[in-house]
Protein backbone atom coordinates (compact mmCIF):
# COMPACT_ATOMS: atom_id res chain seq x y z
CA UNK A 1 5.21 31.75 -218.56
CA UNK A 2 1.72 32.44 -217.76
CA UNK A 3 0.93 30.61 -221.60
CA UNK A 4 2.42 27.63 -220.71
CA UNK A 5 1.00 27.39 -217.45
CA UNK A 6 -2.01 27.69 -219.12
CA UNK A 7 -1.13 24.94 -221.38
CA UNK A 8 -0.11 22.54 -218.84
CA UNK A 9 -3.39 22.98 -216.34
CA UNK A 10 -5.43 22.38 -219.65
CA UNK A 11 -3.67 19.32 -220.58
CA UNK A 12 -4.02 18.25 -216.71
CA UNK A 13 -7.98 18.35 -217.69
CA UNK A 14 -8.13 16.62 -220.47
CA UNK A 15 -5.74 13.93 -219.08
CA UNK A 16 -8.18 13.80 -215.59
CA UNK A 17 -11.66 14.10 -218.32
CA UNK A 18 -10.57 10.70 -219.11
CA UNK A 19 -10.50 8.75 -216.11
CA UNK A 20 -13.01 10.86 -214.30
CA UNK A 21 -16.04 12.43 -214.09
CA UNK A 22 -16.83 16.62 -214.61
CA UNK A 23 -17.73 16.88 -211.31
CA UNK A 24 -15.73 14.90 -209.41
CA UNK A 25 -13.18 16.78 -210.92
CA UNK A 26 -14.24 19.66 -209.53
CA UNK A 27 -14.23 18.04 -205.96
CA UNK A 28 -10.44 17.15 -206.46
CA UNK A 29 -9.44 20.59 -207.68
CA UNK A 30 -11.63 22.14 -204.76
CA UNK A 31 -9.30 20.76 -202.18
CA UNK A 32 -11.14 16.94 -201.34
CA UNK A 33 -7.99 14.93 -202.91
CA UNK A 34 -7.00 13.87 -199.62
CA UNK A 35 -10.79 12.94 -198.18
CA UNK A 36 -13.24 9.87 -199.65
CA UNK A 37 -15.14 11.43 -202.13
CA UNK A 38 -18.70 9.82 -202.79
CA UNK A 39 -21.91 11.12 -204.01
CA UNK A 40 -25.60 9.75 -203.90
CA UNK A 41 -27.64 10.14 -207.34
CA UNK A 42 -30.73 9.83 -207.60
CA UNK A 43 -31.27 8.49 -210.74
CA UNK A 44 -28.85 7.11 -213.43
CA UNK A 45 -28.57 4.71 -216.30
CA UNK A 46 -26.45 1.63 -216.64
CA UNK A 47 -25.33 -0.60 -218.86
CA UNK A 48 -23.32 -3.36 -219.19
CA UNK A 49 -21.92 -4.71 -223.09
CA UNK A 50 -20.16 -8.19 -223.32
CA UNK A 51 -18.36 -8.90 -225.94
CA UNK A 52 -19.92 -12.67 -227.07
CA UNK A 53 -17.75 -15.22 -229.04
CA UNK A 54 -14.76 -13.50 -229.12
CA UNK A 55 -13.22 -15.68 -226.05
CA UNK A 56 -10.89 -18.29 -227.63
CA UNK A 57 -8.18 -16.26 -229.74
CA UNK A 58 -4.86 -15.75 -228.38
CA UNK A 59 -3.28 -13.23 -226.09
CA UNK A 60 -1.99 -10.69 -228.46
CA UNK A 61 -5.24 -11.20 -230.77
CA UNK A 62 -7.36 -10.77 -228.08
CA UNK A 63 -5.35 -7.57 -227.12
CA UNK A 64 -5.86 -6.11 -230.55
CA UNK A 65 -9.46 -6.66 -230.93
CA UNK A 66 -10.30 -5.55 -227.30
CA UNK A 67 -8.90 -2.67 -228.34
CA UNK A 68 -9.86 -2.16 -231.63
CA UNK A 69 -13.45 -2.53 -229.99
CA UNK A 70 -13.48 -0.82 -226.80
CA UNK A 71 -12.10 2.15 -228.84
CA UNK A 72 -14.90 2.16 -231.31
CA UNK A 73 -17.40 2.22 -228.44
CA UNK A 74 -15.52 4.93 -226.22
CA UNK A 75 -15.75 6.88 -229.22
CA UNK A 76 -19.83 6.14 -229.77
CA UNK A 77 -20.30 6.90 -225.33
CA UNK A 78 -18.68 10.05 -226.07
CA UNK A 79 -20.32 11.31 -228.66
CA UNK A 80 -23.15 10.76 -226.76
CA UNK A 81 -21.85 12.26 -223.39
CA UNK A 82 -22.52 9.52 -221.51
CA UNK A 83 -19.67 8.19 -218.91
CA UNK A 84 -17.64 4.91 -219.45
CA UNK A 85 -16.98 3.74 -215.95
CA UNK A 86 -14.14 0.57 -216.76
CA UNK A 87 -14.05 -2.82 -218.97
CA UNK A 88 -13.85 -5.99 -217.21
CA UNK A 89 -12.73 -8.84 -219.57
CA UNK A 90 -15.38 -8.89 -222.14
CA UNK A 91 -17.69 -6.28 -221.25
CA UNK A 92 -17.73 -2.77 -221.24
CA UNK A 93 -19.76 -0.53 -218.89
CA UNK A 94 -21.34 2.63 -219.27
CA UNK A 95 -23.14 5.49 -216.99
CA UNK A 96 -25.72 8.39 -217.88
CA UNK A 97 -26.58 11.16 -215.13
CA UNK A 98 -23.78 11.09 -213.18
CA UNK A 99 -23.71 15.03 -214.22
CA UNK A 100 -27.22 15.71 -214.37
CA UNK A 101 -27.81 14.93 -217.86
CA UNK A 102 -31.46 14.88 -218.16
CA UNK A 103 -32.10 12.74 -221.30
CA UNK A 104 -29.55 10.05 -220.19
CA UNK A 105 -31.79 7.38 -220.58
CA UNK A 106 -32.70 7.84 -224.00
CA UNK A 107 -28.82 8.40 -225.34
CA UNK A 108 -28.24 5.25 -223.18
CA UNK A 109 -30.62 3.43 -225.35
CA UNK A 110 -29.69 4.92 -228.25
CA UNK A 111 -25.72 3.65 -227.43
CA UNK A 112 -27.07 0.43 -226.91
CA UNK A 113 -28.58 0.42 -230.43
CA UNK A 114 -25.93 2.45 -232.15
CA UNK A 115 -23.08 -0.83 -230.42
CA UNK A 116 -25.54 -3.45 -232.00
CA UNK A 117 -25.38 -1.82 -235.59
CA UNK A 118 -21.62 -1.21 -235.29
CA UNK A 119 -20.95 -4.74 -234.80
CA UNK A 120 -21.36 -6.62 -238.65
CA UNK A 121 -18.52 -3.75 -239.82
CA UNK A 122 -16.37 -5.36 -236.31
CA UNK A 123 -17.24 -9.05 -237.08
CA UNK A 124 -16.22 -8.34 -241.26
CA UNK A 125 -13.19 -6.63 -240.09
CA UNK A 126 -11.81 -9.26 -237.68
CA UNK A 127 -12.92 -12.02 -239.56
CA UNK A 128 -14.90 -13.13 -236.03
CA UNK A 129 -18.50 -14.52 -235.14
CA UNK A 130 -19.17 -12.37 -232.63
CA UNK A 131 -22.00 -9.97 -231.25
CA UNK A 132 -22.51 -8.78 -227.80
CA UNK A 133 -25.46 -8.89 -225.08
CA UNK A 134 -26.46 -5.86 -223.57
CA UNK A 135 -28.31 -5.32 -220.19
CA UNK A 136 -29.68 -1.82 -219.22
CA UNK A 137 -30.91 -0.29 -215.84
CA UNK A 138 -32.09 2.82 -214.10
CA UNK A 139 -32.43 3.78 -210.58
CA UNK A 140 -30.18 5.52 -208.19
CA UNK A 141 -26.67 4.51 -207.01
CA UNK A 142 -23.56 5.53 -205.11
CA UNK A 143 -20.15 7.24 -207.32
CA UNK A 144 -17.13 8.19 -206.25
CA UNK A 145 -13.12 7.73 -205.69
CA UNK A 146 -11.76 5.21 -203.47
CA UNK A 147 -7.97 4.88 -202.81
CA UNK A 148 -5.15 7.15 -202.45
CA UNK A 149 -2.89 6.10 -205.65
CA UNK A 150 -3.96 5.10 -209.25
CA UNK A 151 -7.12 5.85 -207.91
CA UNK A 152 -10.27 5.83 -210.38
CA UNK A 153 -14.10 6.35 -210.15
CA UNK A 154 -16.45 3.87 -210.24
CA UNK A 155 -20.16 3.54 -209.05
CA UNK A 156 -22.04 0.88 -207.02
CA UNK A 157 -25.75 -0.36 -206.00
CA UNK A 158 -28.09 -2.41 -206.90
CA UNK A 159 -28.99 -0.40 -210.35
CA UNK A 160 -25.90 -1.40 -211.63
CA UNK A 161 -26.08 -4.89 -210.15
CA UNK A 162 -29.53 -5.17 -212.15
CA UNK A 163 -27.61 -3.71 -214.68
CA UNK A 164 -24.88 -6.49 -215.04
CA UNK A 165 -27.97 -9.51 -214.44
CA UNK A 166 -29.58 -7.70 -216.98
CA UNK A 167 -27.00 -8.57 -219.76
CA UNK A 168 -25.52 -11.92 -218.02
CA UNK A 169 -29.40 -13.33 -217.87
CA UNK A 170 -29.82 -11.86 -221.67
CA UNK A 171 -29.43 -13.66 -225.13
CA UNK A 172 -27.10 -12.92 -227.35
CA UNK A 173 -27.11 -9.91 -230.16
CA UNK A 174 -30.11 -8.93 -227.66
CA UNK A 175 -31.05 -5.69 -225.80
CA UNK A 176 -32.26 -6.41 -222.08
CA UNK A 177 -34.03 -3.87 -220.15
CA UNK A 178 -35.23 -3.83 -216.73
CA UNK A 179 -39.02 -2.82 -215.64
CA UNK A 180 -38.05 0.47 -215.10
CA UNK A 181 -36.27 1.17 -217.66
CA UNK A 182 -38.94 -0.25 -219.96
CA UNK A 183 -41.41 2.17 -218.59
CA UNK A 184 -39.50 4.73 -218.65
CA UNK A 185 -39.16 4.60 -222.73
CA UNK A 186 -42.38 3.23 -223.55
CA UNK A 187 -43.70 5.21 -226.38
CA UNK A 188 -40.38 5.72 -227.96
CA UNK A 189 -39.19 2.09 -228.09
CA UNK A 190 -41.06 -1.30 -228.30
CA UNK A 191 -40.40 -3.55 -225.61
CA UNK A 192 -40.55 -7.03 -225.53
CA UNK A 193 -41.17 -9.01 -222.28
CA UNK A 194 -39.35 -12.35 -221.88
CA UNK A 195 -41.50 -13.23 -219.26
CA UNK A 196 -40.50 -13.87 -215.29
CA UNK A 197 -37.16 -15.54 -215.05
CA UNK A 198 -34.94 -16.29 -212.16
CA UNK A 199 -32.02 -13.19 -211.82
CA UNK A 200 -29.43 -14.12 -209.66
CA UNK A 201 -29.44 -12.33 -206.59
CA UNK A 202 -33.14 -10.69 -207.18
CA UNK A 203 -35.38 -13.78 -207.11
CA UNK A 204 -37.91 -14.27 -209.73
CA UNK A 205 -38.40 -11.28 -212.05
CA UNK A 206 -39.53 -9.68 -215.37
């Protein structure tokens, strides 16, 4: 009995490792299910992936390359350790340092560029023109579980809100960056400025 109890809480994590968070895991287990669970970080990465050109199929096709897709990429944020918060339509969107992962940035980045050379295999194997535009932030933010049923995790602030300008201000097959995160890998990747646009929401910015 005590084997199969075993079992059972261990499939109970993996099941919960893939809607939520390590730590906020912990929090649940530790008795907070029944209290609104949120947590300040300090610093994390963002980013937001849409899906570009891929809009105009049907229902069921759609379906099956969403899927096809997303699956490839949960795979590639995993392997990286990073956290995939939800999709929304289109786009896909991803955390680092939610548990104190110190080099989030950089696997961030490197998720970002490891999506972009994924994507002539997707577009020969769905017969589609399609590529995606990325947008990428850092800065601190608010996480945590709202709700009391079907609830999930999810993160807000205005890094990820730079995050999702980031990629809906961005060109297509491109990789957009914020100041900060641009500073932050300078000397490991080349960034290009686009000069100072207007970001909805934030004004006029670089």
């Amino acid at each position: 009995k005590e084997s199969i109890v075993k079992q059972e809480e261990s499939r109970s994590h993996t099941l919960l490792l893939n809607i939520l968070p390590e730590h906020i895991i912990k929090d649940l287990k530790g008795g907070q299910l029944s209290t609104f669970i949120a947590k300040s970080y300090p610093e994390i990465s963002c980013m937001f992936v849409k899906l570009v050109g891929a809009d105009f199929h049907s229902p069921t096709e759609m379906t099956s390359l969403l899927n096809g897709v997303f699956s490839l990429w949960d795979r590639l944020t995993l392997s990286l350790g990073l956290e995939k918060i939800k999709t929304i339509g289109l786009s896909y969107m991803v955390v680092g340092g939610v548990d104190a992962e110190e080099d989030h940035l950089f696997k961030m980045t490197k998720l970002a560029f490891l999506i972009k050379e994924n994507m002539p295999m997707l577009v020969a194997k769905y017969a589609i023109n399609m590529d995606v535009s990325i947008g990428i932030s850092l800065g601190p933010c608010v996480g945590g579980v709202v709700g009391k049923k079907k609830f999930c995790y999810d993160v807000w602030g205005d890094t990820i809100n730079q995050a999702s300008r980031m990629e809906s201000h961005g060109r297509r097959g491109n990789i957009h960056v914020t100041m900060e995160v641009a500073e932050a890998i300078n000397g490991h990747y080349r960034a290009e400025s686009r000069g100072t646009i207007s970001v909805k929401g934030k004004g006029k910015a670089e």
